[in-house]
C-alpha atoms as a PDB file:
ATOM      1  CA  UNK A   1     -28.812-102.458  29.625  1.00  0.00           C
ATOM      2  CA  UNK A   2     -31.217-105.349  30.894  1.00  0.00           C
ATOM      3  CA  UNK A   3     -28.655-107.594  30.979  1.00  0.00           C
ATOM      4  CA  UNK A   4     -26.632-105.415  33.687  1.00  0.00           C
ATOM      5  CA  UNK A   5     -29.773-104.529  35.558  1.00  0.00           C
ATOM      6  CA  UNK A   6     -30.630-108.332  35.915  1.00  0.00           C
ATOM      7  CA  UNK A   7     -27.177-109.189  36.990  1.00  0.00           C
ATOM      8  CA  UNK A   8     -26.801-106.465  39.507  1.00  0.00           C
ATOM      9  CA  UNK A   9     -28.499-109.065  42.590  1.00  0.00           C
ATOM     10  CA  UNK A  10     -26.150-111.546  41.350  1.00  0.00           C
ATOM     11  CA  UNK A  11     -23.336-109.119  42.256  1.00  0.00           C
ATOM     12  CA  UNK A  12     -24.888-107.828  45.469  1.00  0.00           C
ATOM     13  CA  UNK A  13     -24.659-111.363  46.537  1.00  0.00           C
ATOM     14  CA  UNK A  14     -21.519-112.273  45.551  1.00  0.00           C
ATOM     15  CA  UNK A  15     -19.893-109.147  47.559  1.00  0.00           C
ATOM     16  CA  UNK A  16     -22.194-109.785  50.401  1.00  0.00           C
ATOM     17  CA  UNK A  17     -20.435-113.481  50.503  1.00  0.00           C
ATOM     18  CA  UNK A  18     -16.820-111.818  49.473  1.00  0.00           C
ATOM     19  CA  UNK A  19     -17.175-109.459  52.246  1.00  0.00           C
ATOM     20  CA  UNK A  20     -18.681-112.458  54.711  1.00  0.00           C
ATOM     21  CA  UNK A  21     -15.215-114.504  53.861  1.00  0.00           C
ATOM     22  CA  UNK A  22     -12.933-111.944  54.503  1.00  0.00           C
ATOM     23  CA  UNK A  23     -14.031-111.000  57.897  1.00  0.00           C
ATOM     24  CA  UNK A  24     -13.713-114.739  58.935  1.00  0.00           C
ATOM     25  CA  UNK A  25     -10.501-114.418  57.173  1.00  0.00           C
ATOM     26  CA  UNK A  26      -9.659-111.619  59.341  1.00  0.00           C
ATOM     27  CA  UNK A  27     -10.638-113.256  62.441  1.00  0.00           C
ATOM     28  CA  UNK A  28      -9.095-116.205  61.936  1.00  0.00           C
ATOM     29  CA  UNK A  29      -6.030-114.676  61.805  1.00  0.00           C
ATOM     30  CA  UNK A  30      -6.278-113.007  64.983  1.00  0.00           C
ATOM     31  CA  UNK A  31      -7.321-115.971  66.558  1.00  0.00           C
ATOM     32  CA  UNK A  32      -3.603-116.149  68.314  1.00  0.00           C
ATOM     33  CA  UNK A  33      -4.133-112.330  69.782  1.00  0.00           C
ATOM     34  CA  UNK A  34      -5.105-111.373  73.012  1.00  0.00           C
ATOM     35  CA  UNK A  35      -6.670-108.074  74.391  1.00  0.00           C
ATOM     36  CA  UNK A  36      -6.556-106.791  77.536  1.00  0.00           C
ATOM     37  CA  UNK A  37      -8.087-104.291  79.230  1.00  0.00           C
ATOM     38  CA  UNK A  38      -7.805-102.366  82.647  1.00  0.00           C
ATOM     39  CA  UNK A  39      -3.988-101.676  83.390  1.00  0.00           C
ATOM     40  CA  UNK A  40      -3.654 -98.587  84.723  1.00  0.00           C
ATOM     41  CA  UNK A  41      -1.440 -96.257  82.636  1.00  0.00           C
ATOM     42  CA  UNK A  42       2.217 -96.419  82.428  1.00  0.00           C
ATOM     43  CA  UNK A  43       2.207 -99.667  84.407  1.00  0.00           C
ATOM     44  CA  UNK A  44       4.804-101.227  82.320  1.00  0.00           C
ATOM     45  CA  UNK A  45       7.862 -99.647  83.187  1.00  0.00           C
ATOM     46  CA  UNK A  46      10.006-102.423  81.153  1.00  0.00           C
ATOM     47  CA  UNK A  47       8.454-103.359  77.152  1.00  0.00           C
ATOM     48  CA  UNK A  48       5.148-104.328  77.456  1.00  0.00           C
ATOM     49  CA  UNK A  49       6.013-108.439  76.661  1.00  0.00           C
ATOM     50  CA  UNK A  50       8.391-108.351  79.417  1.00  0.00           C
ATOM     51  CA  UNK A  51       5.211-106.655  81.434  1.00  0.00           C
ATOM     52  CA  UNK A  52       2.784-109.470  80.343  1.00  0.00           C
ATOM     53  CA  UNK A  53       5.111-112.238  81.484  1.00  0.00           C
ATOM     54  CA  UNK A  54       5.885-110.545  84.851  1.00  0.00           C
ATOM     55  CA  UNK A  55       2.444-109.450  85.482  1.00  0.00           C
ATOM     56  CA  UNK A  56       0.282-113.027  83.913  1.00  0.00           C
ATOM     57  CA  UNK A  57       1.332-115.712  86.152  1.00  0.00           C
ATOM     58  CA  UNK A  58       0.991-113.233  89.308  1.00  0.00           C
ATOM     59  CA  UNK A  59      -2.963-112.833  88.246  1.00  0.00           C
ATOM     60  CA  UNK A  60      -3.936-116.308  86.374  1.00  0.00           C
ATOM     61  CA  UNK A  61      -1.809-118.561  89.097  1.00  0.00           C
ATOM     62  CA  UNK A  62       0.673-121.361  88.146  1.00  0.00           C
ATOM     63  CA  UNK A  63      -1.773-121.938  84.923  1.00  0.00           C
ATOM     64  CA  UNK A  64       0.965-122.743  81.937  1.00  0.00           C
ATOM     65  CA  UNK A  65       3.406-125.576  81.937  1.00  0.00           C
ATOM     66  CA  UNK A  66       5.940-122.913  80.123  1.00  0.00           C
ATOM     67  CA  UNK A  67       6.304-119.642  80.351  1.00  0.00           C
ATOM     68  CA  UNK A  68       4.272-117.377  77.545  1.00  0.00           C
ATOM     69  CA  UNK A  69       5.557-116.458  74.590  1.00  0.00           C
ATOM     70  CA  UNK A  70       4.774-113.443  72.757  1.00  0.00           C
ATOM     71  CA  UNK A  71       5.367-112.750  69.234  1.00  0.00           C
ATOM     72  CA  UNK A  72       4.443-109.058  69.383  1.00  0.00           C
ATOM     73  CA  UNK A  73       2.845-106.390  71.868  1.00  0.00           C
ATOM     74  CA  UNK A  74       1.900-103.539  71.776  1.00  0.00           C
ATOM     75  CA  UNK A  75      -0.718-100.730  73.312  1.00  0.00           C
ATOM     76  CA  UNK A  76      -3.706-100.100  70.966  1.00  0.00           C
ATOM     77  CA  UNK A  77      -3.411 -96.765  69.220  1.00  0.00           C
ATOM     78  CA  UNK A  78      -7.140 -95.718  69.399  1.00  0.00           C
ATOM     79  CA  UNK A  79      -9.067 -92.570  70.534  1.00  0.00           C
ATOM     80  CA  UNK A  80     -10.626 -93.533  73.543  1.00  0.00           C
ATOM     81  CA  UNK A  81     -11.738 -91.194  76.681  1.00  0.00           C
ATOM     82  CA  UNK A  82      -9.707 -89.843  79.341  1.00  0.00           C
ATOM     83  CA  UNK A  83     -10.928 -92.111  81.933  1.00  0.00           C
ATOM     84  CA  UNK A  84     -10.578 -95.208  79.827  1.00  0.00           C
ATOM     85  CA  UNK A  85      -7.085 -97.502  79.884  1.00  0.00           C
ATOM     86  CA  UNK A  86      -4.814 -98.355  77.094  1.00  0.00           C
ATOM     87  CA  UNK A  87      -5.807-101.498  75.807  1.00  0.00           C
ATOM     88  CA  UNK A  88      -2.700-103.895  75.104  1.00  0.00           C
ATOM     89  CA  UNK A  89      -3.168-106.395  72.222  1.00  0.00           C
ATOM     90  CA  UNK A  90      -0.290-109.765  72.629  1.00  0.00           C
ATOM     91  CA  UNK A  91       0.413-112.257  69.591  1.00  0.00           C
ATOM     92  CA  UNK A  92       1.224-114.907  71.245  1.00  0.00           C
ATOM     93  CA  UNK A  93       3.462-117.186  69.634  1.00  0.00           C
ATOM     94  CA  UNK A  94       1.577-120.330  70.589  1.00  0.00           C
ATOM     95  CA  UNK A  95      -2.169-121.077  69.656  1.00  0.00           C
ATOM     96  CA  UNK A  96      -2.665-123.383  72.883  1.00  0.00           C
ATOM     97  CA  UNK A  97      -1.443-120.815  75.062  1.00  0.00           C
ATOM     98  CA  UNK A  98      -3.812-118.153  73.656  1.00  0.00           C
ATOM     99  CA  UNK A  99      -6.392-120.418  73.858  1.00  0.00           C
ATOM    100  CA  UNK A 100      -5.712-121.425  77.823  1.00  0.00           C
ATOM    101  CA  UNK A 101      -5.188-117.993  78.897  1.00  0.00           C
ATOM    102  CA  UNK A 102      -8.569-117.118  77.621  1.00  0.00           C
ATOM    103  CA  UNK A 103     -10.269-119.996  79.387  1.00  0.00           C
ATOM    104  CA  UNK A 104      -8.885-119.022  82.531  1.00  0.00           C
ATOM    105  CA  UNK A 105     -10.198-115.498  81.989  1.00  0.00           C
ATOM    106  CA  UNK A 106     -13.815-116.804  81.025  1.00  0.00           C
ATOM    107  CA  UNK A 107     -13.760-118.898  84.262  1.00  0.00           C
ATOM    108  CA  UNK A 108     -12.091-116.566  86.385  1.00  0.00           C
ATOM    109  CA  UNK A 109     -13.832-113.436  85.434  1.00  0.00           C
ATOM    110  CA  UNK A 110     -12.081-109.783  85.909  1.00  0.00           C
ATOM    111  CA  UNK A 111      -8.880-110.256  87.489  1.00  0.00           C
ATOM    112  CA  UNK A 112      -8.169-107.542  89.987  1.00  0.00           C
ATOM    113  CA  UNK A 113      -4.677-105.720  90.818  1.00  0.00           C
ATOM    114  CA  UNK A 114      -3.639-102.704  92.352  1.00  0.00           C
ATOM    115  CA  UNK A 115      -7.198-101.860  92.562  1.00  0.00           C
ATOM    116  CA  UNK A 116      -7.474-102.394  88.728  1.00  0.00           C
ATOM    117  CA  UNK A 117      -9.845-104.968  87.230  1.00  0.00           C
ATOM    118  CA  UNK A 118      -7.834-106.755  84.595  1.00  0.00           C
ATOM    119  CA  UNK A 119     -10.251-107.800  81.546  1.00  0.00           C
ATOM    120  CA  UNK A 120      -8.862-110.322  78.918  1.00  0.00           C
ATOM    121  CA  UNK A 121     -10.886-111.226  75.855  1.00  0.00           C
ATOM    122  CA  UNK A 122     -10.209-113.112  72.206  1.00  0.00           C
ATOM    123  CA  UNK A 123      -9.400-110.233  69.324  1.00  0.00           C
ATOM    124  CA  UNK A 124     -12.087-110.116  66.990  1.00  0.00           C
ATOM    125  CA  UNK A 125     -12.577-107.766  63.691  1.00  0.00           C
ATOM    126  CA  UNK A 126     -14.755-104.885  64.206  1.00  0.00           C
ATOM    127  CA  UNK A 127     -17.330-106.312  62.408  1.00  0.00           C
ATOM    128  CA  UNK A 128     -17.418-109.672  64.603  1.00  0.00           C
ATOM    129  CA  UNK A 129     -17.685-107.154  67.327  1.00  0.00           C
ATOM    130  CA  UNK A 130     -20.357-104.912  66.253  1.00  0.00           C
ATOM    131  CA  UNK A 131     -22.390-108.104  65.697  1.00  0.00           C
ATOM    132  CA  UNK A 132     -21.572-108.863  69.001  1.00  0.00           C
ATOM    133  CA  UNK A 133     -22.627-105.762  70.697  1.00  0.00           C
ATOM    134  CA  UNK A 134     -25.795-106.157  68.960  1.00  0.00           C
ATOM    135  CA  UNK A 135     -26.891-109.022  71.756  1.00  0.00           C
ATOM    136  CA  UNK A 136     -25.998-107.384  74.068  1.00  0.00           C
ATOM    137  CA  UNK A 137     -29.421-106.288  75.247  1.00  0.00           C
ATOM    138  CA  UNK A 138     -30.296-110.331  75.500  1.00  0.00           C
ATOM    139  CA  UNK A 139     -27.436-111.198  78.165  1.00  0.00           C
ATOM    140  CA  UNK A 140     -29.497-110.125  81.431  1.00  0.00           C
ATOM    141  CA  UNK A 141     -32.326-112.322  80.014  1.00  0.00           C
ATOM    142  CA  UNK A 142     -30.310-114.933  78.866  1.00  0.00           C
ATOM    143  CA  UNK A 143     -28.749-114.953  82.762  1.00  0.00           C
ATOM    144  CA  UNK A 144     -31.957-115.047  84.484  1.00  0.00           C
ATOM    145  CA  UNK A 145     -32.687-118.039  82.491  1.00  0.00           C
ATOM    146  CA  UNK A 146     -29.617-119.631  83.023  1.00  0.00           C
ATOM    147  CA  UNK A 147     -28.563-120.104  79.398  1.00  0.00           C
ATOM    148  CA  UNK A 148     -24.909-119.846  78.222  1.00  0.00           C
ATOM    149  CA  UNK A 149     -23.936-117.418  75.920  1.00  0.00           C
ATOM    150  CA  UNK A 150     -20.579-116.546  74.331  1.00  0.00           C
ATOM    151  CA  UNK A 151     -19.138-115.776  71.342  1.00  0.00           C
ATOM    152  CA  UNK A 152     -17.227-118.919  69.886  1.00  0.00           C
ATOM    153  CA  UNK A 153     -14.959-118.670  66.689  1.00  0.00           C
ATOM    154  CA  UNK A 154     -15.560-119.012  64.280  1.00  0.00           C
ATOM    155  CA  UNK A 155     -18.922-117.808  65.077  1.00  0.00           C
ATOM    156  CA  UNK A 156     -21.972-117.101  62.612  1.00  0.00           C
ATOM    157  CA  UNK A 157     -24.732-114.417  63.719  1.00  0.00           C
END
């Protein structure tokens, strides 16, 4: 019986570290999704890819030497209130391109569109988000001091 009870720390550690490596896991793999947030509903009147590659260049500008390519997209099937958006999540099929979109966002800020304010972030795992939200009380401060902030992948809180 001592044996297990001394071991049991051991374990908690090890599944703390298990757990650690498969949320990085996770969010490595989404590293080549996109999220975006703010189109009004039923926008898309053609599939939602076609949608995206209408819609993109008219908001970032003439950003991407070739046209995006998405592997997948799709609206986010989550509960969410009445007032809120769907959110649309896009593989795209090339990491570069995820990646450049997503600077152009960060510099750019909201884009804004038919009175909508476009939003377009990097997909991270719930977790990677709720440790995220837990700074978010610093950002003002952080602002008035002029620091940088953001949350770069694969990031360690």
């Amino acid at each position: 019986m001592d044996d297990h009870l001394n071991t049991m720390p051991e374990r908690d550690q090890e599944l703390l570290f298990l757990c650690s490596k498969l949320i990085d896991l996770e969010d490595r793999s989404r590293r080549d999704n996109v999220r975006f947030f703010g189109f009004p509903e039923n926008t898309e009147e053609m599939d939602i890819q076609a949608f995206l590659r209408k819609i993109l260049p008219t908001l970032t500008g003439p950003t991407f030497d070739s046209p995006l390519e998405f592997q997948r997209a799709h609206h986010l099937a989550q509960k969410r209130p009445e007032s809120s958006s769907p959110h649309i999540i896009a593989f795209l099929l090339r990491y570069g391109q995820a990646r450049q979109l997503l600077m152009v966002a960060r510099s750019h800020g909201p884009f804004r569109t038919e009175g909508c304010e476009i939003r377009i972030a990097a997909d991270f795992s719930k977790e990677t988000n709720d440790r995220s939200k837990a700074f978010l009380s610093l950002r003002p401060r952080l602002r008035q001091m002029g620091i940088q902030y953001g949350l770069f992948e694969p990031a360690r809180m």
